[in-house]
PDB file of N, CA and C in Angstrom:
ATOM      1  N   UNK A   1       0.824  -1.182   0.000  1.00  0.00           N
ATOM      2  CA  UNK A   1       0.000   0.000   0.000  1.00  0.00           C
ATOM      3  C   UNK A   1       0.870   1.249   0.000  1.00  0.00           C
ATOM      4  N   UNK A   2       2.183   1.249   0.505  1.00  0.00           N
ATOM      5  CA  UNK A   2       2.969   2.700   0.436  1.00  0.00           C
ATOM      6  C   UNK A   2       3.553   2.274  -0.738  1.00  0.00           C
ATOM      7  N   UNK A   3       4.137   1.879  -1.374  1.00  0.00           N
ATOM      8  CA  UNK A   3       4.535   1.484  -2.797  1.00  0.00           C
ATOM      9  C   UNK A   3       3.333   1.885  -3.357  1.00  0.00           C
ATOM     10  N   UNK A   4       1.938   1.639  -3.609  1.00  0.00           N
ATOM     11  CA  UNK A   4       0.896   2.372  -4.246  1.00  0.00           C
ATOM     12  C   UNK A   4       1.054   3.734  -3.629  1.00  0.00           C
ATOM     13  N   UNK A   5       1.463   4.597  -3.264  1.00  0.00           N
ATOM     14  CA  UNK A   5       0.793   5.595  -2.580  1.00  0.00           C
ATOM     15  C   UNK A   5       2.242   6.397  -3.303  1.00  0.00           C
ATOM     16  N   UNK A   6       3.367   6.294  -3.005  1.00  0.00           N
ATOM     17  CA  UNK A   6       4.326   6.497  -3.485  1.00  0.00           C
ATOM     18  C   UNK A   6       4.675   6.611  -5.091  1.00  0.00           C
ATOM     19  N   UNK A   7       4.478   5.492  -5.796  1.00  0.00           N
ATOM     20  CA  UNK A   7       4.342   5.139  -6.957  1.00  0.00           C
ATOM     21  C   UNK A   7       3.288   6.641  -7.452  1.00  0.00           C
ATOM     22  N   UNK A   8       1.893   6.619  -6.758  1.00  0.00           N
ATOM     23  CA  UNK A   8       0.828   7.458  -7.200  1.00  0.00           C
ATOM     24  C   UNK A   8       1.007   8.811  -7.354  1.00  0.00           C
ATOM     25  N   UNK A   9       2.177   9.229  -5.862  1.00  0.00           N
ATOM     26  CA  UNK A   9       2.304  10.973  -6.022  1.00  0.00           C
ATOM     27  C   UNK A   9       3.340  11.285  -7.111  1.00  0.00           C
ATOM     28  N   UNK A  10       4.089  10.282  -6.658  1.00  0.00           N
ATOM     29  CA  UNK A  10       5.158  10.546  -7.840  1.00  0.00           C
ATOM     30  C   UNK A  10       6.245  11.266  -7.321  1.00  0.00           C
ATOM     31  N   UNK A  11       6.844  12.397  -8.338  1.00  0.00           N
ATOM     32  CA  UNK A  11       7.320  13.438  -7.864  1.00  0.00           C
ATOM     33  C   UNK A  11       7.096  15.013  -7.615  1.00  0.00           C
ATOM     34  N   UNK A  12       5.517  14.738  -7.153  1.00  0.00           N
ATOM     35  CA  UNK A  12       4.731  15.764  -6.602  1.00  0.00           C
ATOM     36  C   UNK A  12       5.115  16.034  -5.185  1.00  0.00           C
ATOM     37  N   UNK A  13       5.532  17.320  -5.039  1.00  0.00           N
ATOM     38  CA  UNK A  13       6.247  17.481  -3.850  1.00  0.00           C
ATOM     39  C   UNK A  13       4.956  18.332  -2.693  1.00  0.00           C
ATOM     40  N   UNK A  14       4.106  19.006  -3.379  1.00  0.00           N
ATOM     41  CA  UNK A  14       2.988  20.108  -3.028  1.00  0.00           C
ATOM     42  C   UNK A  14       2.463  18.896  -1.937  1.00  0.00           C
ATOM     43  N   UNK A  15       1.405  19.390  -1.171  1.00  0.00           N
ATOM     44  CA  UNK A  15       0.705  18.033  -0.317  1.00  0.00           C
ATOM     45  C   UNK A  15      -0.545  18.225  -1.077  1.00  0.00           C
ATOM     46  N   UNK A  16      -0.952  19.718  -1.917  1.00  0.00           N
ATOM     47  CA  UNK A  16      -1.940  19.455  -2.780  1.00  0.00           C
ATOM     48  C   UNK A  16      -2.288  18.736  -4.070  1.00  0.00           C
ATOM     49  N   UNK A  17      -0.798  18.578  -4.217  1.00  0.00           N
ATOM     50  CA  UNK A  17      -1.032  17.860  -5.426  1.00  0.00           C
ATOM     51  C   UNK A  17      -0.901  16.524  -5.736  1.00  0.00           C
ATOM     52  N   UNK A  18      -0.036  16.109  -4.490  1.00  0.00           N
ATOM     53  CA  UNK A  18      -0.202  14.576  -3.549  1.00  0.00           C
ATOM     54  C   UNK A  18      -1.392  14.363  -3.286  1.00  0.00           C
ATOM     55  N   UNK A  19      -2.631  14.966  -3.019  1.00  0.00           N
ATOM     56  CA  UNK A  19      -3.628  14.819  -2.288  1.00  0.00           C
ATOM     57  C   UNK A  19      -4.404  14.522  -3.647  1.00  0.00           C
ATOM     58  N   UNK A  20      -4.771  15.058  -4.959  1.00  0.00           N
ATOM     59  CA  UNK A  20      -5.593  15.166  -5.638  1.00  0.00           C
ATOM     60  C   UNK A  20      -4.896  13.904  -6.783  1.00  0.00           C
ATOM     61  N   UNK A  21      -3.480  13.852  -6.704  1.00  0.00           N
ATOM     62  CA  UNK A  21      -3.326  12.267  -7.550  1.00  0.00           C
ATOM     63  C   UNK A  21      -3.842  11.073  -6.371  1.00  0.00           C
ATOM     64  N   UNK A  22      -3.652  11.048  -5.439  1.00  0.00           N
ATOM     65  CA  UNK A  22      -4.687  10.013  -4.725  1.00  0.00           C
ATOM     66  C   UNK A  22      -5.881   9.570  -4.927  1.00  0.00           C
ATOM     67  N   UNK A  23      -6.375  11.220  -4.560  1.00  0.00           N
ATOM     68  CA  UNK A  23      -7.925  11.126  -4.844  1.00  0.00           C
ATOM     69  C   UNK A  23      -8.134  10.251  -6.164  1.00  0.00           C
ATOM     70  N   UNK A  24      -7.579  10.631  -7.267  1.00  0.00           N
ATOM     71  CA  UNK A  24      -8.061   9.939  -8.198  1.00  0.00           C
ATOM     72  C   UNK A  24      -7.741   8.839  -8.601  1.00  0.00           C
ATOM     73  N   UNK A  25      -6.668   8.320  -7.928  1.00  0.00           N
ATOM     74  CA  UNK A  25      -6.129   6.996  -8.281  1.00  0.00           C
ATOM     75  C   UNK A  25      -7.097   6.144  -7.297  1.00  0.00           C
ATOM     76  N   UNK A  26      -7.663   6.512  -6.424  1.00  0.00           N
ATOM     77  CA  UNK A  26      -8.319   5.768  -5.835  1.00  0.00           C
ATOM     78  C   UNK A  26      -9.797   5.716  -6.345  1.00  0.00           C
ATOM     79  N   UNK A  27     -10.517   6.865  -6.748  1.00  0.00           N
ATOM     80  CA  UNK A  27     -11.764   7.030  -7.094  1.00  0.00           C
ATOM     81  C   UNK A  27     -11.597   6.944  -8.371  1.00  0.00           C
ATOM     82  N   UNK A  28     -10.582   6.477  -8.823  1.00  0.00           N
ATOM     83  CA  UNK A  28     -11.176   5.656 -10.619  1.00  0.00           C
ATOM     84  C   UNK A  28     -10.222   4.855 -10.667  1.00  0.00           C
ATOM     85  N   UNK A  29      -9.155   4.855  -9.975  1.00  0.00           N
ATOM     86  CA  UNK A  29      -8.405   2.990 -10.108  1.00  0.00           C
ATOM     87  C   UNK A  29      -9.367   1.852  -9.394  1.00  0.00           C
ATOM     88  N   UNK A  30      -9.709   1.832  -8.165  1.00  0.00           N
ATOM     89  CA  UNK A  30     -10.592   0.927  -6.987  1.00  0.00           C
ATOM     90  C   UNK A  30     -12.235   1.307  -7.496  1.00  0.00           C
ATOM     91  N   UNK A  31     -12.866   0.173  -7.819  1.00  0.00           N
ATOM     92  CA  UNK A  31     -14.196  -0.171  -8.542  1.00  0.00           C
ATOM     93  C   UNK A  31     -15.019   0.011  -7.497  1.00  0.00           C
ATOM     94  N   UNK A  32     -16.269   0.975  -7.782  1.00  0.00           N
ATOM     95  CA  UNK A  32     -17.213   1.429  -6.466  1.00  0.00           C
ATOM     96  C   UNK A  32     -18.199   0.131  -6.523  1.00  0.00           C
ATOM     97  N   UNK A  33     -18.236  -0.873  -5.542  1.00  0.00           N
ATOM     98  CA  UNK A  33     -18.960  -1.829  -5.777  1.00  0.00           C
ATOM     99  C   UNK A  33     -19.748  -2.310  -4.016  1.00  0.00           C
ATOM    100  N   UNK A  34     -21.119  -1.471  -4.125  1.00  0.00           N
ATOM    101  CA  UNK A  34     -21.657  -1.773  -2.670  1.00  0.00           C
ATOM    102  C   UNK A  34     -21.972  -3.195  -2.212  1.00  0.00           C
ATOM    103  N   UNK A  35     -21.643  -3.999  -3.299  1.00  0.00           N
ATOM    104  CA  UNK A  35     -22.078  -5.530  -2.476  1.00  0.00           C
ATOM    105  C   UNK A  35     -20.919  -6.100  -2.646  1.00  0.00           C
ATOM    106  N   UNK A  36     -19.364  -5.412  -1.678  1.00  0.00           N
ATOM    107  CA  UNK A  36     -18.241  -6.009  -1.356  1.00  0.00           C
ATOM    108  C   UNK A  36     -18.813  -6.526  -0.217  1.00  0.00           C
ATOM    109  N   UNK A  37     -17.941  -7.433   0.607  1.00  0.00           N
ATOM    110  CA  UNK A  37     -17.911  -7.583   1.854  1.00  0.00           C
ATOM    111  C   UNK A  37     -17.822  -6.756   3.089  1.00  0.00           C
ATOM    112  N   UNK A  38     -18.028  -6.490   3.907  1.00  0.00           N
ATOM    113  CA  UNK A  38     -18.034  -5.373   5.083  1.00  0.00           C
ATOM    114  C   UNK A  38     -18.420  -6.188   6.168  1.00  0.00           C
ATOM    115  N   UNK A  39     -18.098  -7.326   6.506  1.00  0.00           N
ATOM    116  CA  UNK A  39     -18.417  -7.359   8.138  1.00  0.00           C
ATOM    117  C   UNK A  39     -17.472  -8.133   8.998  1.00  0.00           C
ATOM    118  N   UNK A  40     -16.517  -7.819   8.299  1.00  0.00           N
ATOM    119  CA  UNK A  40     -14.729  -8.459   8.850  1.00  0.00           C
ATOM    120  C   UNK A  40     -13.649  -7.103   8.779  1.00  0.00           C
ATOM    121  N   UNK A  41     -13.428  -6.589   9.865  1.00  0.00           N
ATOM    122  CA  UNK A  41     -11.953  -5.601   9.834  1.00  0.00           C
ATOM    123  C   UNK A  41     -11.330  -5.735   9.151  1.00  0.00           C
ATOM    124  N   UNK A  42     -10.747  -6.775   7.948  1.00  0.00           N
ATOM    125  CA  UNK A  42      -9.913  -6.624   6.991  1.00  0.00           C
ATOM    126  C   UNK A  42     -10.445  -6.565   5.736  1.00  0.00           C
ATOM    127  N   UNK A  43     -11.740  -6.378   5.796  1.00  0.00           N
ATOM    128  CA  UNK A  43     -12.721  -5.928   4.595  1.00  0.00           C
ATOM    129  C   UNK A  43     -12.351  -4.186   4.351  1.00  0.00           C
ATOM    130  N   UNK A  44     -11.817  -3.498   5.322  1.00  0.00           N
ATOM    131  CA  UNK A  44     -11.939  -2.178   5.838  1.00  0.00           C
ATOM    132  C   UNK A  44     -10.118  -1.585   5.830  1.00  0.00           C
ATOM    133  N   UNK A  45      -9.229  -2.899   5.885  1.00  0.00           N
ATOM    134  CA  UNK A  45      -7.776  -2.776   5.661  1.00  0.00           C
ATOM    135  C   UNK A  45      -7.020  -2.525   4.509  1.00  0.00           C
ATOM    136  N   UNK A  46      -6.727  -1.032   4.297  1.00  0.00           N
ATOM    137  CA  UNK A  46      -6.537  -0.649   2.940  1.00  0.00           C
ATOM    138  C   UNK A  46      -5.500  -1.098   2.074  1.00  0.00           C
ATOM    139  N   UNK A  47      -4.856  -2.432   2.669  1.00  0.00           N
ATOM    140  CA  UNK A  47      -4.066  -3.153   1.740  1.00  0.00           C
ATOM    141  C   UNK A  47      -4.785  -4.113   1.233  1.00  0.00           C
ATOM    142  N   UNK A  48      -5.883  -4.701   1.820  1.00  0.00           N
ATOM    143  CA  UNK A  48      -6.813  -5.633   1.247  1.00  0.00           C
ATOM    144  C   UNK A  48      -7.706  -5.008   0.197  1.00  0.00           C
ATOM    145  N   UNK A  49      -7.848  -3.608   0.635  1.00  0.00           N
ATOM    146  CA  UNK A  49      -8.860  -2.679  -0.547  1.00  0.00           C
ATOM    147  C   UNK A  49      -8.009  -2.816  -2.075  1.00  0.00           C
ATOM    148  N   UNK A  50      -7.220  -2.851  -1.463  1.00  0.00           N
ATOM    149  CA  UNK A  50      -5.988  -2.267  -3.135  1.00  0.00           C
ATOM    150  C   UNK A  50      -6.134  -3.784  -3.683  1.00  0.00           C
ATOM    151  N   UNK A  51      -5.693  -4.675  -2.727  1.00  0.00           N
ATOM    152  CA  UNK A  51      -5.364  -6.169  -3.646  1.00  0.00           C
ATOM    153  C   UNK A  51      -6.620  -6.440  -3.889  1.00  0.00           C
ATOM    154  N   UNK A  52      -8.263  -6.004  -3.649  1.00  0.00           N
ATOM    155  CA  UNK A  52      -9.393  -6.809  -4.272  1.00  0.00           C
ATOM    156  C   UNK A  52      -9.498  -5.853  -5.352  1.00  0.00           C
ATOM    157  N   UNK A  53      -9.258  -4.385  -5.092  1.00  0.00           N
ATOM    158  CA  UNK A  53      -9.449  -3.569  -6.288  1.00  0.00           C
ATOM    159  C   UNK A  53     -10.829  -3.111  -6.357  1.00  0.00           C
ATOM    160  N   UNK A  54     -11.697  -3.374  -5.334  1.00  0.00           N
ATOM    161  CA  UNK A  54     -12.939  -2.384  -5.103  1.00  0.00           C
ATOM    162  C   UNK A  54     -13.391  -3.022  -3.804  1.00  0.00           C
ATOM    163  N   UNK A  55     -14.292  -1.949  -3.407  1.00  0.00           N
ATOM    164  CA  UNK A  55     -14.873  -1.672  -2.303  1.00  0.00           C
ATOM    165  C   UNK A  55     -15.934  -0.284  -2.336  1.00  0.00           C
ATOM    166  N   UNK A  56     -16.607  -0.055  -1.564  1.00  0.00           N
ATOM    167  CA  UNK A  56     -17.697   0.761  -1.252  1.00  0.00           C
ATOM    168  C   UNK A  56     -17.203   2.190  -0.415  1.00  0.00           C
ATOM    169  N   UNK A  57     -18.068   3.191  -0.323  1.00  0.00           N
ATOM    170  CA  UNK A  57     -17.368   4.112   0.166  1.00  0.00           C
ATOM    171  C   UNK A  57     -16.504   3.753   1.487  1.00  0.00           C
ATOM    172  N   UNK A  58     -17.080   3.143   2.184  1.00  0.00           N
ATOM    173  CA  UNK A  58     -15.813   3.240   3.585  1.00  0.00           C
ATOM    174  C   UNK A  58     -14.527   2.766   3.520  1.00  0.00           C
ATOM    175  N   UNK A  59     -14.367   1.852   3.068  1.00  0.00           N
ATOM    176  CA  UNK A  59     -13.182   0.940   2.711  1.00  0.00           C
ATOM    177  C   UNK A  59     -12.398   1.556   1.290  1.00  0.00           C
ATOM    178  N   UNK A  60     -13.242   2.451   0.856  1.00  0.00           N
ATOM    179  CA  UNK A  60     -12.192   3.073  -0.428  1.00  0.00           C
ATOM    180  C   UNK A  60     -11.891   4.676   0.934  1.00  0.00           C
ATOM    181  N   UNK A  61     -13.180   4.708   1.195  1.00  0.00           N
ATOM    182  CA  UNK A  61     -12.133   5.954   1.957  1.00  0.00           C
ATOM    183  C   UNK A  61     -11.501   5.410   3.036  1.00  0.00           C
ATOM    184  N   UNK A  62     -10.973   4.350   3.549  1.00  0.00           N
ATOM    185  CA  UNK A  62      -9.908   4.202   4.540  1.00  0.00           C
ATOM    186  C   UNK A  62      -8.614   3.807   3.584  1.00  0.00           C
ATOM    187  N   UNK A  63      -8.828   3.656   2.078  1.00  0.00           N
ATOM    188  CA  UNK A  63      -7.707   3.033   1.420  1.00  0.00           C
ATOM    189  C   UNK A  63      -6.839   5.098   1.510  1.00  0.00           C
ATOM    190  N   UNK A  64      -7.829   5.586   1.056  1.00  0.00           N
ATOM    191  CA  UNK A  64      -7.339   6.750   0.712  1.00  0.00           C
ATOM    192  C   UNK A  64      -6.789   7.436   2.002  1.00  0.00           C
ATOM    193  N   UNK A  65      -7.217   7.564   2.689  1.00  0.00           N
ATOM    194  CA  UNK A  65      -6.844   8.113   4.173  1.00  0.00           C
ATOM    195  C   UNK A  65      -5.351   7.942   4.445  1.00  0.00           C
ATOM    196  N   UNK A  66      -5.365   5.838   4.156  1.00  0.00           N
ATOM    197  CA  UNK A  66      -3.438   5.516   4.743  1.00  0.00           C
ATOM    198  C   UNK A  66      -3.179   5.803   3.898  1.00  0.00           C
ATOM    199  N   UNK A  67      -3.589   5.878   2.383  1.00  0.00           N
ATOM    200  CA  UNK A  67      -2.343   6.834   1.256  1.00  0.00           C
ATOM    201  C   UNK A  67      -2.113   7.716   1.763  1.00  0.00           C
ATOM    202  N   UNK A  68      -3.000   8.772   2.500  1.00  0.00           N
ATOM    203  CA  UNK A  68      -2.498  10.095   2.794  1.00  0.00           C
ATOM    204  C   UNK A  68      -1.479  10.385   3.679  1.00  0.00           C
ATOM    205  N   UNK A  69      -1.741   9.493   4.736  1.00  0.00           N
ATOM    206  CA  UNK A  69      -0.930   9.296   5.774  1.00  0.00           C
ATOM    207  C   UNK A  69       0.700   8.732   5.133  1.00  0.00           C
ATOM    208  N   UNK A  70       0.541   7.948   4.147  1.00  0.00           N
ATOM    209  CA  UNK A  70       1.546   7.072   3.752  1.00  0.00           C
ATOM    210  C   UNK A  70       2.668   8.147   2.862  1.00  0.00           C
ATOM    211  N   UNK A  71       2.321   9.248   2.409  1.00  0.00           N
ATOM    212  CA  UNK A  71       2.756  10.347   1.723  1.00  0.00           C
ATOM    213  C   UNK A  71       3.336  11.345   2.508  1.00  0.00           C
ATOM    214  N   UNK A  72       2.790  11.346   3.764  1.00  0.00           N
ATOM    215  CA  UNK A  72       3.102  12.457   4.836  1.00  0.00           C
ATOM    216  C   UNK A  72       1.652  13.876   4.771  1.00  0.00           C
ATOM    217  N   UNK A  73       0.644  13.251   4.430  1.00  0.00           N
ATOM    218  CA  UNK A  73      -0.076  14.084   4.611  1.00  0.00           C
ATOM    219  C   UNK A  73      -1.352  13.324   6.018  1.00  0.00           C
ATOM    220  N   UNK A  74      -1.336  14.400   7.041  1.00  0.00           N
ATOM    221  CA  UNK A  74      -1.964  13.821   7.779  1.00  0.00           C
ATOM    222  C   UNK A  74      -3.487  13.736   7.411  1.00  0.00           C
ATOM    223  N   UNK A  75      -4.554  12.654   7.256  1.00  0.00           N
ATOM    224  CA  UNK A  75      -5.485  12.158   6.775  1.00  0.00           C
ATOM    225  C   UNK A  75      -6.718  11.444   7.939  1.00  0.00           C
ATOM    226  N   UNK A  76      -7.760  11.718   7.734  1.00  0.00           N
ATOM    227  CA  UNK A  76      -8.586  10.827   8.561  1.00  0.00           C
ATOM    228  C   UNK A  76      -9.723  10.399   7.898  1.00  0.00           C
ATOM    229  N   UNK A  77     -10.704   8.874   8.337  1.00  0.00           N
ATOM    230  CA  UNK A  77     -12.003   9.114   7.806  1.00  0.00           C
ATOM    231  C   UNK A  77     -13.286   9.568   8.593  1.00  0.00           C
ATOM    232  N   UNK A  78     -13.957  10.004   7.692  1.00  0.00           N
ATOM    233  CA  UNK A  78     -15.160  10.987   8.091  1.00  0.00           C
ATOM    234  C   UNK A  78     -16.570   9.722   7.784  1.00  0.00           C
ATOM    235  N   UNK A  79     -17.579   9.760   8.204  1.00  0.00           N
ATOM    236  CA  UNK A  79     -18.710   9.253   7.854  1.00  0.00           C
ATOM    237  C   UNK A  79     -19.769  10.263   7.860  1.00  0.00           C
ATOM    238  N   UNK A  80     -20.905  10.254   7.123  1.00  0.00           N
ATOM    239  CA  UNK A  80     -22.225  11.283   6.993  1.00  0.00           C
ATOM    240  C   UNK A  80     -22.988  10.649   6.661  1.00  0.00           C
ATOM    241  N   UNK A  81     -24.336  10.890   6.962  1.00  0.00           N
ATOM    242  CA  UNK A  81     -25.520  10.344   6.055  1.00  0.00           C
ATOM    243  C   UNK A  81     -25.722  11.513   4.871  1.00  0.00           C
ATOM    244  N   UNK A  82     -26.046  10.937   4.584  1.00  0.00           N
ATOM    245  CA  UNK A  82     -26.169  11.711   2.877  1.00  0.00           C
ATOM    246  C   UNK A  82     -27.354  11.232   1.497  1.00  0.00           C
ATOM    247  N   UNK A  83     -27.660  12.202   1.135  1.00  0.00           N
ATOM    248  CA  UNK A  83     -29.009  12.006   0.177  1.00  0.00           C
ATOM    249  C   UNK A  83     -28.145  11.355  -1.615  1.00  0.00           C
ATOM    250  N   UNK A  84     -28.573  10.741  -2.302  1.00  0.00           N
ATOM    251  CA  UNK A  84     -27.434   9.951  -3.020  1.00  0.00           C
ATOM    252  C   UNK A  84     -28.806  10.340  -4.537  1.00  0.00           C
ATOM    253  N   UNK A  85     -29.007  11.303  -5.008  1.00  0.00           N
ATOM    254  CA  UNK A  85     -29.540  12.020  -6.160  1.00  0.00           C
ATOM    255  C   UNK A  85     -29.482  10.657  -7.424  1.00  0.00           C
ATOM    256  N   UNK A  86     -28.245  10.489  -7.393  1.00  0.00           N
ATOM    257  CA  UNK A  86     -27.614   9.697  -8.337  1.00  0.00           C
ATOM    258  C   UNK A  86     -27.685   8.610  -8.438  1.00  0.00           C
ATOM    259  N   UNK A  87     -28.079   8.205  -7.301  1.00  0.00           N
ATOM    260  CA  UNK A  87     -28.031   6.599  -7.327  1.00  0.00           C
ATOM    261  C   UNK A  87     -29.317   5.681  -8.407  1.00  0.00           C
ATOM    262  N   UNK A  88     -28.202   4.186  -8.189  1.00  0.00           N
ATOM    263  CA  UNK A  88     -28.840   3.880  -9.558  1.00  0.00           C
ATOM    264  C   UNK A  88     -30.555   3.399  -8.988  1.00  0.00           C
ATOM    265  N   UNK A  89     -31.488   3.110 -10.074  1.00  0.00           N
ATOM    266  CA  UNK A  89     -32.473   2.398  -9.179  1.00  0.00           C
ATOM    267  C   UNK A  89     -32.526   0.885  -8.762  1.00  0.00           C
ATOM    268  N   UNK A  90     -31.616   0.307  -9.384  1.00  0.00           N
ATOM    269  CA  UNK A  90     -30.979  -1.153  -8.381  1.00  0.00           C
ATOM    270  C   UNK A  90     -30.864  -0.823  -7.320  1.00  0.00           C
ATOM    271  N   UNK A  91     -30.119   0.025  -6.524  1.00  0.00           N
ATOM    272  CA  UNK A  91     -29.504   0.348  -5.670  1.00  0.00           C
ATOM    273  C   UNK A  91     -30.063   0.737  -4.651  1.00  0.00           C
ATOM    274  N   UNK A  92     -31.331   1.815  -5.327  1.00  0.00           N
ATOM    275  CA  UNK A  92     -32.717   2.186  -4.008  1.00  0.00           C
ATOM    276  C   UNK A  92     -33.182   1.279  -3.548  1.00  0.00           C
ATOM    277  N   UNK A  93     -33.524   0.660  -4.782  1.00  0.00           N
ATOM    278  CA  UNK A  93     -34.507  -0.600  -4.550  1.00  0.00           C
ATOM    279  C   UNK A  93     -33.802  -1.797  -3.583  1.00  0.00           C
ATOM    280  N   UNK A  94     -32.714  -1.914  -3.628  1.00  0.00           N
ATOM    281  CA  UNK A  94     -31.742  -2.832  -2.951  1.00  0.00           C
ATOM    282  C   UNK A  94     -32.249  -1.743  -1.056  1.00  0.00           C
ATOM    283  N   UNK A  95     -31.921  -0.890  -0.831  1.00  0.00           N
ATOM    284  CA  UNK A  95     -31.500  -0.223   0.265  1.00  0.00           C
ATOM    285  C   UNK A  95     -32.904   0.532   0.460  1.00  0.00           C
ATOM    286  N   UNK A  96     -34.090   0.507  -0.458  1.00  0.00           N
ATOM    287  CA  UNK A  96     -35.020   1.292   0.197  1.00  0.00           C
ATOM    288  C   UNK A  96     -35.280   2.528   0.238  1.00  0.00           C
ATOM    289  N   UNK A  97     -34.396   3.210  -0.215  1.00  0.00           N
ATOM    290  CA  UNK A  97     -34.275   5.039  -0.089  1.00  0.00           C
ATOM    291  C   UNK A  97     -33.030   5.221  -1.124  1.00  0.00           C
ATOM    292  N   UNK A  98     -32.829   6.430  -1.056  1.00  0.00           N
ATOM    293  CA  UNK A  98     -32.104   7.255  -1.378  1.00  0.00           C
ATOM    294  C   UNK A  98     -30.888   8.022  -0.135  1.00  0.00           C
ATOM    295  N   UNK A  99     -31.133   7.580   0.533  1.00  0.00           N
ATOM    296  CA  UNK A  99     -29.973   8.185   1.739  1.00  0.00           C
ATOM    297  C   UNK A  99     -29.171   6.821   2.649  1.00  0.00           C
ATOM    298  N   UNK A 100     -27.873   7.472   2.162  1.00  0.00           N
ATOM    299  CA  UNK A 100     -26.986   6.303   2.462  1.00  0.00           C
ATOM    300  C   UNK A 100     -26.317   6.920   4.080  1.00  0.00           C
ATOM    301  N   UNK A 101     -26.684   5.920   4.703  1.00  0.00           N
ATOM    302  CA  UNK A 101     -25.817   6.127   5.934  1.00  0.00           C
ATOM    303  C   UNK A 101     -24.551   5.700   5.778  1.00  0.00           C
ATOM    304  N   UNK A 102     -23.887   6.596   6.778  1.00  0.00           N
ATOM    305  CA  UNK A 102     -22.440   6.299   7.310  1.00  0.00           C
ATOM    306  C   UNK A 102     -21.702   6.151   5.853  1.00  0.00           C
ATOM    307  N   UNK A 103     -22.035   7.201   5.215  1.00  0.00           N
ATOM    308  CA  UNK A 103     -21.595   7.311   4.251  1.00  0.00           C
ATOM    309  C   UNK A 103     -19.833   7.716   4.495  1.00  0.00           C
ATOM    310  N   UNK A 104     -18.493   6.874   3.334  1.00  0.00           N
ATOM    311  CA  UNK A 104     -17.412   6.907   4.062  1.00  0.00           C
ATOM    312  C   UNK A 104     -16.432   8.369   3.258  1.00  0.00           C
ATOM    313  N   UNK A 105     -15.785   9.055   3.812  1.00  0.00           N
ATOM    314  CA  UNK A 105     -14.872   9.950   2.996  1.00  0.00           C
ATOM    315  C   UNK A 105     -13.861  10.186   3.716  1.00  0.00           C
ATOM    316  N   UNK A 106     -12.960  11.062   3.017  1.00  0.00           N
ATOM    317  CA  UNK A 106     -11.355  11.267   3.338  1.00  0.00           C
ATOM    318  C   UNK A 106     -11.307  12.847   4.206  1.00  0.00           C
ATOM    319  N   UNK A 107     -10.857  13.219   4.791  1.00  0.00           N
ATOM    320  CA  UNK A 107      -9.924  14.331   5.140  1.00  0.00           C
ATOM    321  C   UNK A 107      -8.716  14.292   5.052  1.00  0.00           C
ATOM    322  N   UNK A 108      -8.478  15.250   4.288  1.00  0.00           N
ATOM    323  CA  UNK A 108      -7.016  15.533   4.299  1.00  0.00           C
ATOM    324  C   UNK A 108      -6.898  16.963   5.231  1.00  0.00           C
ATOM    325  N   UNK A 109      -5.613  17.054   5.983  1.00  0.00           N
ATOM    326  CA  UNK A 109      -4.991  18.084   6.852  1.00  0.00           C
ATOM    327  C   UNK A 109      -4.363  18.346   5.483  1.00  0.00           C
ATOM    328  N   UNK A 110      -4.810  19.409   4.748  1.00  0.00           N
ATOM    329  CA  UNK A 110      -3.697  20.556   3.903  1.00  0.00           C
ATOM    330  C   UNK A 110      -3.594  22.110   4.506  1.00  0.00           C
TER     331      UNK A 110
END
């Protein structure tokens, strides 16, 4: 996972610009897929996120978090409930609504 994280910034020295090749290596390399697994701690271990290559918001935002951390940018994850506009209608219909709890994301300290 620091070999990904490393590999990803490159030789971006900014912490902003470390921060935004993450972001995207994670939110379009790692496949958004809500019927991963989630009810084992290493479902949630962002070296296991990288080697399955998708996961759902929490587990992509804890992959992203130890990149951040792994770069030297201090990082945490956040959860929200949140209204999901976008979502597909498999997906309502799967969950019932439109508002996803404990919805997962990144902070970055820049």
């Amino acid at each position: 996972m620091i070999r990904f994280a490393q590999r990803t910034v490159g030789g971006a020295s900014e912490p902003r610009d470390r921060a935004k090749k993450l972001f995207y290596a994670v939110r379009d390399g790692i496949v958004y897929d809500p019927r991963t697994p989630f009810f084992l701690p290493e479902h949630y271990r962002a070296s296991e996120v990288l080697k399955r290559g998708r996961g759902y918001c929490v587990p992509k935002a804890c992959l992203l978090a130890a990149a951040g951390r792994a770069v030297g940018i201090p990082s945490r994850l956040g959860l929200a409930d949140i209204r999901n506009h976008g979502a597909s209608g498999q997906i309502v219909e799967m969950m019932g609504c439109n508002i996803f709890t404990f919805h997962g994301y990144t902070e970055f300290h820049l």
